[in-house]
C-alpha atoms as a PDB file:
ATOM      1  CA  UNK A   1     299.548  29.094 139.894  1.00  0.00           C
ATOM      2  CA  UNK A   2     302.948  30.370 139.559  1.00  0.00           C
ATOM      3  CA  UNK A   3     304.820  27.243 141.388  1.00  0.00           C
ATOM      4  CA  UNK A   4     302.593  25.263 138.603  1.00  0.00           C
ATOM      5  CA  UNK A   5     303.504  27.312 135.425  1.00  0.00           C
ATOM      6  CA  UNK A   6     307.531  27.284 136.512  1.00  0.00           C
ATOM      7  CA  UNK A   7     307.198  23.595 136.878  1.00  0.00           C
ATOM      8  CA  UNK A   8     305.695  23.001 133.421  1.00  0.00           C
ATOM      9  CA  UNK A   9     308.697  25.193 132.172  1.00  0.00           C
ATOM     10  CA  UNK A  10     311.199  22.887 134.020  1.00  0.00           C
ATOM     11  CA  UNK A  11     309.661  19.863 132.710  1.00  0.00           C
ATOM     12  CA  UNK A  12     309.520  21.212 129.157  1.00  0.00           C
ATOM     13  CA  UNK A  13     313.319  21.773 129.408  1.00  0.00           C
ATOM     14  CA  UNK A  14     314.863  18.698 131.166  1.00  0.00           C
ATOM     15  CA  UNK A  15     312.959  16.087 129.707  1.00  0.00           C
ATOM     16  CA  UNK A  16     314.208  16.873 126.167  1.00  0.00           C
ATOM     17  CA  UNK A  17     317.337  17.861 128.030  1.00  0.00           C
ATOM     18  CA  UNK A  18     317.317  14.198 129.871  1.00  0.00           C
ATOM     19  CA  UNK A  19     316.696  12.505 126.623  1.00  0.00           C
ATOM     20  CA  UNK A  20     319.364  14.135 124.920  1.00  0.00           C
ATOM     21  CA  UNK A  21     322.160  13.581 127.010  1.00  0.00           C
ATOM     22  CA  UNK A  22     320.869  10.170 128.501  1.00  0.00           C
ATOM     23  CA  UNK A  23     321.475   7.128 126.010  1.00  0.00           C
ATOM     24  CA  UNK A  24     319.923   4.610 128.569  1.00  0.00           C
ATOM     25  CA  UNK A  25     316.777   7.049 128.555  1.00  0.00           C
ATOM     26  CA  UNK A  26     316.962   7.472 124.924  1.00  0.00           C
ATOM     27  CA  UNK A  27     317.127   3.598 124.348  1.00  0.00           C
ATOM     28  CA  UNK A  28     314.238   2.995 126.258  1.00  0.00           C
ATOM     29  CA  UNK A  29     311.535   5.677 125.445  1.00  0.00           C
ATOM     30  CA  UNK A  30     311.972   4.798 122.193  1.00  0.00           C
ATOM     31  CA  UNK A  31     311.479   1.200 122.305  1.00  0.00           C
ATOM     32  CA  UNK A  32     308.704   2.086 124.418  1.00  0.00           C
ATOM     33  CA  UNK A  33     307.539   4.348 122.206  1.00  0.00           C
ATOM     34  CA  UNK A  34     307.394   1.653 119.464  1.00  0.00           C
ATOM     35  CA  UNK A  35     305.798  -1.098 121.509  1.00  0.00           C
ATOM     36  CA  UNK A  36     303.379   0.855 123.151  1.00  0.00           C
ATOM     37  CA  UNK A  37     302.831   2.112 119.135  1.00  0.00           C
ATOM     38  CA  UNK A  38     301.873  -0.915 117.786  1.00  0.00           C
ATOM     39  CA  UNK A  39     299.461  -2.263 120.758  1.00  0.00           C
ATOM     40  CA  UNK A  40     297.850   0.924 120.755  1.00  0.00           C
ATOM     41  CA  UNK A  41     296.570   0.405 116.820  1.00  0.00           C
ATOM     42  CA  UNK A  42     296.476  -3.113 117.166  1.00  0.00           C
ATOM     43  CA  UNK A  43     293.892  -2.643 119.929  1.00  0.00           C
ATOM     44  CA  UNK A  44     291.881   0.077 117.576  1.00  0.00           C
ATOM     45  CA  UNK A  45     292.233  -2.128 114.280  1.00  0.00           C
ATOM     46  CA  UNK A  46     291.200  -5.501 116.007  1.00  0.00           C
ATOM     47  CA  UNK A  47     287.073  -4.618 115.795  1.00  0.00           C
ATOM     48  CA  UNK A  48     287.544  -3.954 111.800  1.00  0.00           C
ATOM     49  CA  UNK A  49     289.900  -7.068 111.391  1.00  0.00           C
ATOM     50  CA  UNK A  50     287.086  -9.257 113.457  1.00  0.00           C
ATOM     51  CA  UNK A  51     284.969  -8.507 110.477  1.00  0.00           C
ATOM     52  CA  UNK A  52     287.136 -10.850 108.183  1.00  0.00           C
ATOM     53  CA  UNK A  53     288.982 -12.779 110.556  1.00  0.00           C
ATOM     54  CA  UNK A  54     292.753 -14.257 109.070  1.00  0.00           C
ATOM     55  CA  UNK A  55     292.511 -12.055 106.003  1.00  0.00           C
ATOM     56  CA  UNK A  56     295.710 -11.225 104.719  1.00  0.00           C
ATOM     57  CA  UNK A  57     294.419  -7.173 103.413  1.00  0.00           C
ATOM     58  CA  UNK A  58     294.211  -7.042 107.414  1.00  0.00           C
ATOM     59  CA  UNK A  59     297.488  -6.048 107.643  1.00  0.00           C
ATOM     60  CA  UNK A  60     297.411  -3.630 104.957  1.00  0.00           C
ATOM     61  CA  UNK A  61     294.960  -1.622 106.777  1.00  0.00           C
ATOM     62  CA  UNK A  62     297.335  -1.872 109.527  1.00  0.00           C
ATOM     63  CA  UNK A  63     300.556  -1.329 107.999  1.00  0.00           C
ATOM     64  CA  UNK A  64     299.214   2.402 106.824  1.00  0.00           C
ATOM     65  CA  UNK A  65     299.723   3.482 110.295  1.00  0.00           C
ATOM     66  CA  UNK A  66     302.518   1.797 111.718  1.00  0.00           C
ATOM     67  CA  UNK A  67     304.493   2.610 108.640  1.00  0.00           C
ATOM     68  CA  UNK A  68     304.839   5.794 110.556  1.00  0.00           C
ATOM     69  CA  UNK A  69     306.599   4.866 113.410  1.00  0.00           C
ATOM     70  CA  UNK A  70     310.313   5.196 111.788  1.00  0.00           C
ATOM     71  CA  UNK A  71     310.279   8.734 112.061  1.00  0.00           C
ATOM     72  CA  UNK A  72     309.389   9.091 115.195  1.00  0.00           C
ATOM     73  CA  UNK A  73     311.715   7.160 116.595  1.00  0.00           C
ATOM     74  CA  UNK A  74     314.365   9.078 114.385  1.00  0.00           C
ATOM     75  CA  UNK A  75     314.706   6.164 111.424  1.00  0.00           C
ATOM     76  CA  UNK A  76     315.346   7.365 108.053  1.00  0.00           C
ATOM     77  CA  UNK A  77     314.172   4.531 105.398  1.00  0.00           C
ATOM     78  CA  UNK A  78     315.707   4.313 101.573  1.00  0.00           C
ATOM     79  CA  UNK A  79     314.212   1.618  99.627  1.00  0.00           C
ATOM     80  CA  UNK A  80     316.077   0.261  96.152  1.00  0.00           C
ATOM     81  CA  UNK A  81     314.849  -2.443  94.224  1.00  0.00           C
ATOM     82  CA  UNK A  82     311.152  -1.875  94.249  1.00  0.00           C
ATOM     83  CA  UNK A  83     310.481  -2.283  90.950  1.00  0.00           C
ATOM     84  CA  UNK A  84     311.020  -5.551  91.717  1.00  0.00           C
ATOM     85  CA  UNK A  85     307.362  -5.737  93.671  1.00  0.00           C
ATOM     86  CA  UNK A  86     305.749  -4.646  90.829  1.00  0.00           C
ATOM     87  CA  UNK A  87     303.057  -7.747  88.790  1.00  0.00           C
ATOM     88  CA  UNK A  88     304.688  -9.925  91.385  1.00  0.00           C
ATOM     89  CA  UNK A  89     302.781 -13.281  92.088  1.00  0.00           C
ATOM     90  CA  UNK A  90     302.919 -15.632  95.071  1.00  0.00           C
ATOM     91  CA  UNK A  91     306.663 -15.881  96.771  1.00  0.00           C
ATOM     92  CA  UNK A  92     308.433 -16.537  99.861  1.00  0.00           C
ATOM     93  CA  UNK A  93     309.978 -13.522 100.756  1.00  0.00           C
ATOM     94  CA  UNK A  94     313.541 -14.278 102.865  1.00  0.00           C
ATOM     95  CA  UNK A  95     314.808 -11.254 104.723  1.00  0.00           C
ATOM     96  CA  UNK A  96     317.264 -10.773 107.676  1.00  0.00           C
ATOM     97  CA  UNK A  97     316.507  -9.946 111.168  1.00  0.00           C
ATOM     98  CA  UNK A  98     318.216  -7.523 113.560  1.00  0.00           C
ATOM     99  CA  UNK A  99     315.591  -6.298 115.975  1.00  0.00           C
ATOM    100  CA  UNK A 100     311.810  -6.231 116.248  1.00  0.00           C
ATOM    101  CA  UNK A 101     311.787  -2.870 114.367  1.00  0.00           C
ATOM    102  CA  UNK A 102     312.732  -4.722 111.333  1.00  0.00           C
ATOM    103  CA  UNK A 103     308.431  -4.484 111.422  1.00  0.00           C
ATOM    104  CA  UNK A 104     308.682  -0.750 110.527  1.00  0.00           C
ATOM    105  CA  UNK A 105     310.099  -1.655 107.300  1.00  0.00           C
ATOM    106  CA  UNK A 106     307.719  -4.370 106.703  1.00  0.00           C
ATOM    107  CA  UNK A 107     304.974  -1.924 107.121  1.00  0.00           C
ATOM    108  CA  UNK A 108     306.559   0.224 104.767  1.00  0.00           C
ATOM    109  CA  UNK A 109     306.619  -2.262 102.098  1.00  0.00           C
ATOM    110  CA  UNK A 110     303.117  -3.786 102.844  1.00  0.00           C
ATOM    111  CA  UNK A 111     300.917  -2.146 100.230  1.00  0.00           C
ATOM    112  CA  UNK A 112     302.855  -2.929  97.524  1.00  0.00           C
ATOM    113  CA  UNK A 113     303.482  -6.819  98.476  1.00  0.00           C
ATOM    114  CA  UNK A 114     299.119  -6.663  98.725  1.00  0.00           C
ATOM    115  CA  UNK A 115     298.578 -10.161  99.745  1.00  0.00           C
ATOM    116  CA  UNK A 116     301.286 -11.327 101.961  1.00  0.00           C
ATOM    117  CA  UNK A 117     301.470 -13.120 104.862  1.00  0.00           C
ATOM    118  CA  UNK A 118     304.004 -14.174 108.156  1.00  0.00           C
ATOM    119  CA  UNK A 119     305.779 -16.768 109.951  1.00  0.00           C
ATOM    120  CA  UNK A 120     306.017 -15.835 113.261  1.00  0.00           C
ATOM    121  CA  UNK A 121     306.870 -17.535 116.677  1.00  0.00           C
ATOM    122  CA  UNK A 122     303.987 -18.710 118.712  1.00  0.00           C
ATOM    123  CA  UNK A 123     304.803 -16.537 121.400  1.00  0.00           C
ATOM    124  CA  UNK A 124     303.807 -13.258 119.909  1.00  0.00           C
ATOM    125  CA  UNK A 125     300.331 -14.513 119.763  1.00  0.00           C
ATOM    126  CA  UNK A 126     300.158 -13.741 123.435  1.00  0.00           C
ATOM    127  CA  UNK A 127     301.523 -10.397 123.226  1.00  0.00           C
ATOM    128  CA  UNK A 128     298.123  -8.853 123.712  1.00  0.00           C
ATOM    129  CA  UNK A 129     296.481  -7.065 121.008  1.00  0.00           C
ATOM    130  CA  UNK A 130     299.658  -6.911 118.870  1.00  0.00           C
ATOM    131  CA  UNK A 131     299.156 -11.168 118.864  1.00  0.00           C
ATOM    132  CA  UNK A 132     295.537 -10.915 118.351  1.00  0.00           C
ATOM    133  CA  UNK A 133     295.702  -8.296 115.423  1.00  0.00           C
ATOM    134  CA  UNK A 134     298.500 -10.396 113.801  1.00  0.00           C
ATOM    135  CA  UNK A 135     296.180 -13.849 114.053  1.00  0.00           C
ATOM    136  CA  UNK A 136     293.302 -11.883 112.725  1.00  0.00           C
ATOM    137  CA  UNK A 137     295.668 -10.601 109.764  1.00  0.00           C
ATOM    138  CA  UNK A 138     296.529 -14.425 108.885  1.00  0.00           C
ATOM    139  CA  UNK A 139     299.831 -14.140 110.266  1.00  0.00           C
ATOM    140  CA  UNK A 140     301.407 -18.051 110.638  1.00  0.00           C
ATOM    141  CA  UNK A 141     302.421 -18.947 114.183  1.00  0.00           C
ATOM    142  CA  UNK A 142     304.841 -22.081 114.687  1.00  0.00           C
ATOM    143  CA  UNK A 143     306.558 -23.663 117.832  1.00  0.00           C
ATOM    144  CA  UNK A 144     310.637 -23.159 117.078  1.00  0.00           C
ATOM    145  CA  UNK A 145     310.698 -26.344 119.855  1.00  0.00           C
ATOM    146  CA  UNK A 146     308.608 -28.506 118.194  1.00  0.00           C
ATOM    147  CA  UNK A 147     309.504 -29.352 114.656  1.00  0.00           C
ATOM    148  CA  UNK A 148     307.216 -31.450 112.896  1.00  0.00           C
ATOM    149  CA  UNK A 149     304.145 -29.568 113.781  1.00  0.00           C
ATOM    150  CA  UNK A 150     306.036 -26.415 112.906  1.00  0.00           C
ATOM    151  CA  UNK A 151     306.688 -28.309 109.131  1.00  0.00           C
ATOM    152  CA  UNK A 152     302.714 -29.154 109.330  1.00  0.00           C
ATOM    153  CA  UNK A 153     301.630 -25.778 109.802  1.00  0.00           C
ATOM    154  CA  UNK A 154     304.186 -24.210 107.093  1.00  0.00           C
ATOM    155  CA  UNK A 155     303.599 -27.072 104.541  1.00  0.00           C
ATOM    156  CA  UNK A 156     299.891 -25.873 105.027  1.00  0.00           C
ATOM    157  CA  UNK A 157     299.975 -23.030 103.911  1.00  0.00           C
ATOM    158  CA  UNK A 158     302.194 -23.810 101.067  1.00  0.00           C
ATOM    159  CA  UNK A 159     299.352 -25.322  99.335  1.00  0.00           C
ATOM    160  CA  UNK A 160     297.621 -22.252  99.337  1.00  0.00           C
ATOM    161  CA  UNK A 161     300.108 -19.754  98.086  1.00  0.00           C
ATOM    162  CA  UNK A 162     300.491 -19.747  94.331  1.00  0.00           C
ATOM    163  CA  UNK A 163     296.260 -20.837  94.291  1.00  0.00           C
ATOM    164  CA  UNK A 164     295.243 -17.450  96.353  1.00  0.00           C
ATOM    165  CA  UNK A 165     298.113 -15.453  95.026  1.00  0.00           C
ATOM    166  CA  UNK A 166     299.160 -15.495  98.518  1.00  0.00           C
ATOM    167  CA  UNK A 167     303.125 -14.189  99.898  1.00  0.00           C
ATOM    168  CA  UNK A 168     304.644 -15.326 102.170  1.00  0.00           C
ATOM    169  CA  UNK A 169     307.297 -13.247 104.433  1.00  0.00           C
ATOM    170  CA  UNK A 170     309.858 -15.128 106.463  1.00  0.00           C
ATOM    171  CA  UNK A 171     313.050 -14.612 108.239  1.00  0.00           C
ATOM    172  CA  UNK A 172     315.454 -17.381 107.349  1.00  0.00           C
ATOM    173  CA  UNK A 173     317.828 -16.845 110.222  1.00  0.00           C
ATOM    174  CA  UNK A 174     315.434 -18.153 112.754  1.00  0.00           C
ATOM    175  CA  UNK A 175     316.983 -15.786 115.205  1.00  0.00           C
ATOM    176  CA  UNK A 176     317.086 -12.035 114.997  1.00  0.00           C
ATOM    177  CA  UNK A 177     320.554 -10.937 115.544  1.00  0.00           C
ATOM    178  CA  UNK A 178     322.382  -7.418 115.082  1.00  0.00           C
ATOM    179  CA  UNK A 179     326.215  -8.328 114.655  1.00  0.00           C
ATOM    180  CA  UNK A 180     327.161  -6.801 111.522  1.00  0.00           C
ATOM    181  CA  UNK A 181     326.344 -10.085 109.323  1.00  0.00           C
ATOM    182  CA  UNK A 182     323.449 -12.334 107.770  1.00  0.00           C
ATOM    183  CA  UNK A 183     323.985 -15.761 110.052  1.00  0.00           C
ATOM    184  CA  UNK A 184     323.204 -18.700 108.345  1.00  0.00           C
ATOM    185  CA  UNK A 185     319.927 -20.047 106.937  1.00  0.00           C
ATOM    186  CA  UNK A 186     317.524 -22.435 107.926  1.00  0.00           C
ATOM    187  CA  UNK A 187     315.529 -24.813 105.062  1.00  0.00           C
ATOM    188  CA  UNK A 188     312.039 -24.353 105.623  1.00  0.00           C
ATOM    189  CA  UNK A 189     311.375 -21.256 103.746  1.00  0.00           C
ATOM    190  CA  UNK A 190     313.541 -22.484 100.299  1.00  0.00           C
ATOM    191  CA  UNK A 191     311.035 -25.971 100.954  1.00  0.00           C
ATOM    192  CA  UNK A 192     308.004 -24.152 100.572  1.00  0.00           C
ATOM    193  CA  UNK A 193     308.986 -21.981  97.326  1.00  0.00           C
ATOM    194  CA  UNK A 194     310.170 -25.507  95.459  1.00  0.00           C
ATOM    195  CA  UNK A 195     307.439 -27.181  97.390  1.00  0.00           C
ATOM    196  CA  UNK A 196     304.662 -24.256  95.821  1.00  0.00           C
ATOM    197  CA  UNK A 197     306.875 -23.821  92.248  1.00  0.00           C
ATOM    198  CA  UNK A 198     307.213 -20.261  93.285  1.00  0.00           C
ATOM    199  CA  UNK A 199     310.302 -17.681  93.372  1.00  0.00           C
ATOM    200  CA  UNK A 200     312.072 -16.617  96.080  1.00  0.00           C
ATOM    201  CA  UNK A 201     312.231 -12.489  96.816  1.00  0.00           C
ATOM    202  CA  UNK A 202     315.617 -11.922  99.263  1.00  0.00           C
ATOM    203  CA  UNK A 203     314.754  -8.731 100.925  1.00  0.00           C
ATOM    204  CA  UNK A 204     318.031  -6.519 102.272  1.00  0.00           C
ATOM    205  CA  UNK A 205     318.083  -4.920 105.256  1.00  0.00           C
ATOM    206  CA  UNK A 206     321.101  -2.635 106.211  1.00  0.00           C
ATOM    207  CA  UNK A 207     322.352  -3.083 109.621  1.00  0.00           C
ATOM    208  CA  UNK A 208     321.153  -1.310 112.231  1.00  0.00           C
ATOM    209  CA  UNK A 209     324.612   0.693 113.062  1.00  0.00           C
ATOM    210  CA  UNK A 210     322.662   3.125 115.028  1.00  0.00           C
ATOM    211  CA  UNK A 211     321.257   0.331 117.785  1.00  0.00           C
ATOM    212  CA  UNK A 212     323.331  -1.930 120.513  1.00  0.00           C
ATOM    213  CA  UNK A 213     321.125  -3.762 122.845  1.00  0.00           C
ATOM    214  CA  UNK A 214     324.093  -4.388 125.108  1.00  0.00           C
ATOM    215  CA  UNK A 215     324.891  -0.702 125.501  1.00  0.00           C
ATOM    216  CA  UNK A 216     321.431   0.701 125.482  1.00  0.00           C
ATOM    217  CA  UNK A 217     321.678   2.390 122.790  1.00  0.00           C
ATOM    218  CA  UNK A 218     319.461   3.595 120.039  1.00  0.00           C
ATOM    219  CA  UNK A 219     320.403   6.649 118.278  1.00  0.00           C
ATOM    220  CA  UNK A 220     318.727   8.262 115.220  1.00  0.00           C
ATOM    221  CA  UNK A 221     320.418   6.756 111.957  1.00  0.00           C
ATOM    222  CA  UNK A 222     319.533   5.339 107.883  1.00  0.00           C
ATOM    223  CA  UNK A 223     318.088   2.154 107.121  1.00  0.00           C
ATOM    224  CA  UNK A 224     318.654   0.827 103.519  1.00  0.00           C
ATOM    225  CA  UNK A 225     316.021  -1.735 102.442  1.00  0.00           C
ATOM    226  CA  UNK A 226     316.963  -3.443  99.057  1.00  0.00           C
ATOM    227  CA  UNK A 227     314.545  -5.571  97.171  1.00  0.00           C
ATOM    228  CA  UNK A 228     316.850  -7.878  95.188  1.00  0.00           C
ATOM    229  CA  UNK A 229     315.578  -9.848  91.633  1.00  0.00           C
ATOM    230  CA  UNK A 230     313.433 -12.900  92.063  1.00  0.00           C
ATOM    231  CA  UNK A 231     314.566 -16.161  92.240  1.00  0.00           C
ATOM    232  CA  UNK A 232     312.674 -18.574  90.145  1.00  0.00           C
ATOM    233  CA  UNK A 233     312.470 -22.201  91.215  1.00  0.00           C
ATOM    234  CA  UNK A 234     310.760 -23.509  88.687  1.00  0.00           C
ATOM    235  CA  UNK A 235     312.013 -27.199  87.780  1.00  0.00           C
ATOM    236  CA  UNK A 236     313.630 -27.607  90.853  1.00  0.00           C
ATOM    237  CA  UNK A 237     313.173 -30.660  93.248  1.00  0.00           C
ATOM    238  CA  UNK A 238     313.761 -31.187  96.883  1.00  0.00           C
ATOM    239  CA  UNK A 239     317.631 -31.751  96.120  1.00  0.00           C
ATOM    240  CA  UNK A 240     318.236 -28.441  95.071  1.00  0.00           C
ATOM    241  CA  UNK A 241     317.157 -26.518  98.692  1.00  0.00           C
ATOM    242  CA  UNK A 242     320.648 -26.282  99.739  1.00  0.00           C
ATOM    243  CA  UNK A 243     321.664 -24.794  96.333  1.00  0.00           C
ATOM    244  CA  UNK A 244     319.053 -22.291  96.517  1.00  0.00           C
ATOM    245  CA  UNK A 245     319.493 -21.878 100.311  1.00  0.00           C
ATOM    246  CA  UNK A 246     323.240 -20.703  99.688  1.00  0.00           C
ATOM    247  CA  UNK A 247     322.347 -19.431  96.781  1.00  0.00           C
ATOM    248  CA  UNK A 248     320.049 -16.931  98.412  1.00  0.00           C
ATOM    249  CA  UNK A 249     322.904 -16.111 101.553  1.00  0.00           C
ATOM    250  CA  UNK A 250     325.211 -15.556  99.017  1.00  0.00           C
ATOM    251  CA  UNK A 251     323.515 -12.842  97.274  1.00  0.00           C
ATOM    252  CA  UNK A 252     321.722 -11.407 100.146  1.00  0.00           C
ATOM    253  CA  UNK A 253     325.307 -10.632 102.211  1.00  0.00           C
ATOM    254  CA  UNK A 254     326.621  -8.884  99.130  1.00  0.00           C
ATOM    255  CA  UNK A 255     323.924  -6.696  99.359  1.00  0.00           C
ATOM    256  CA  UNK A 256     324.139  -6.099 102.843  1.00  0.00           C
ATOM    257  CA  UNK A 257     327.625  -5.593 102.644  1.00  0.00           C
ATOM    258  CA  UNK A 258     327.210  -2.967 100.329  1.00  0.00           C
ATOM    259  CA  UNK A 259     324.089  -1.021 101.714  1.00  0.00           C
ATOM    260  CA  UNK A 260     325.417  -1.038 105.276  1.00  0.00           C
ATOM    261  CA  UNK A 261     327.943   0.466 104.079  1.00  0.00           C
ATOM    262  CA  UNK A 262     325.907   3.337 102.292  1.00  0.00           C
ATOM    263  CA  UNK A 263     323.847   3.886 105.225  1.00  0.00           C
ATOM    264  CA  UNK A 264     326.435   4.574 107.605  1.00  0.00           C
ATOM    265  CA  UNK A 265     327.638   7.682 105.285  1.00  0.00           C
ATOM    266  CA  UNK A 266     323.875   8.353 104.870  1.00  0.00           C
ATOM    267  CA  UNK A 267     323.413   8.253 101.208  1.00  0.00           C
ATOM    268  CA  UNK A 268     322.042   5.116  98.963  1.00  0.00           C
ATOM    269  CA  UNK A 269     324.364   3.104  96.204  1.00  0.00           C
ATOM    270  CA  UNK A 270     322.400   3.806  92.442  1.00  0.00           C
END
């Protein structure tokens, strides 16, 4: 009884110990931490998202309890702009992409966008019940290698955006990458808001300072998220993408230039 009592003592004190000191440990029990997270609801939310199958309040429901996950995992989230959400229609929303956790933030900001959908890669459907909850929540799956059915499935569901009231959340980029910049943009998402006559909403996120993939590294550290204006596209034709496509970089790397910035000293820019 003894040997068993001074062993739960040991335990209690090197694995915090372990996890402070190791970064490789750190870097991984968090990550696995977050995974495991968001299969673990996913799994317990799929039987009440069966019983409306590719509704978009789905995620919602969801969102509620993965919204959580930041803390845990020693994020700090400041949000700016989010008057900006407020009587908004249908939109594409653009945003950058660092690192899968960008989804923490997304949760975050899910009640407020309501009715809002995804554009995902078709291989997260078969990420277990993460891919399952995410088809029953409507989320949009597309094959990056095969274009033109990838343009079929997105210019389907641009028909029903601004008729259901419907949002639609994608990450220009293509590619999540965490190099201190927002990489250039790809076309599809400024076609659908001209295509559907509604704005664009650039969403900001600060870069993840805190996180190196390379080194293993994920330490505790501020996220700014910054909802920027609207961008109507009303009157515009299929010769003004590129004008709205830079238009949209453009602003969006101010704004991450500036909030990165402000995260790293821990406080938000009024």
């Amino acid at each position: 009884m003894a040997i068993l009592l001074y062993a739960g003592v040991g335990l209690g004190i090197a694995v915090p110990l372990v996890f402070a000191l190791s970064r490789t440990v750190r870097y991984y029990a968090k990550l696995t931490f977050w995974y495991l997270g968001i299969t673990v609801t996913g799994l317990l939310f799929i039987p009440l998202m069966a019983l409306r199958p590719r509704h978009p309040h789905n995620l919602v429901a969801w969102s509620a309890v993965c919204k959580h996950f930041g803390f845990f995992i020693g994020q700090k989230y400041t949000f700016r702009g989010l008057h900006h959400l407020e009587n908004l229609g249908a939109c594409v929303v653009v945003a950058n992409h660092q690192h899968a956790i960008d989804g923490t933030g997304m949760n975050k900001l899910w009640a407020a966008l309501k009715r809002c959908t995804i554009v995902s890669k078709k291989e997260v459907l078969y990420a277990g019940p993460f891919g399952l909850g995410l088809w029953l929540g409507g989320v949009i799956f597309i094959d990056r290698l095969n274009s033109e059915k990838s343009r079929e499935a997105i210019n389907k569901v641009s028909t029903k955006l601004k008729r259901d009231d419907l949002k639609l959340w994608m990450f220009p980029e293509g590619t999540r990458r965490n190099t201190g910049e927002i990489h250039s943009f790809k076309k599809g998402a400024f076609h659908v808001a001209i295509a559907a006559g509604i704005p664009v909403l650039p969403i900001v996120y600060s870069q993840y300072y805190f996180m190196d993939e390379k080194q293993r590294r994920f330490d505790n550290g501020n996220i700014i998220i910054s909802i920027l204006p609207p961008i109507p596209t009303e009157g515009m034709t299929v010769s003004d993408v590129n004008d709205l496509m830079d238009q949209s970089h453009k602003l969006m790397s101010e704004e991450f230039s500036k909030i990165s910035a402000a995260a790293q000293v821990g406080k938000s820019l009024n």
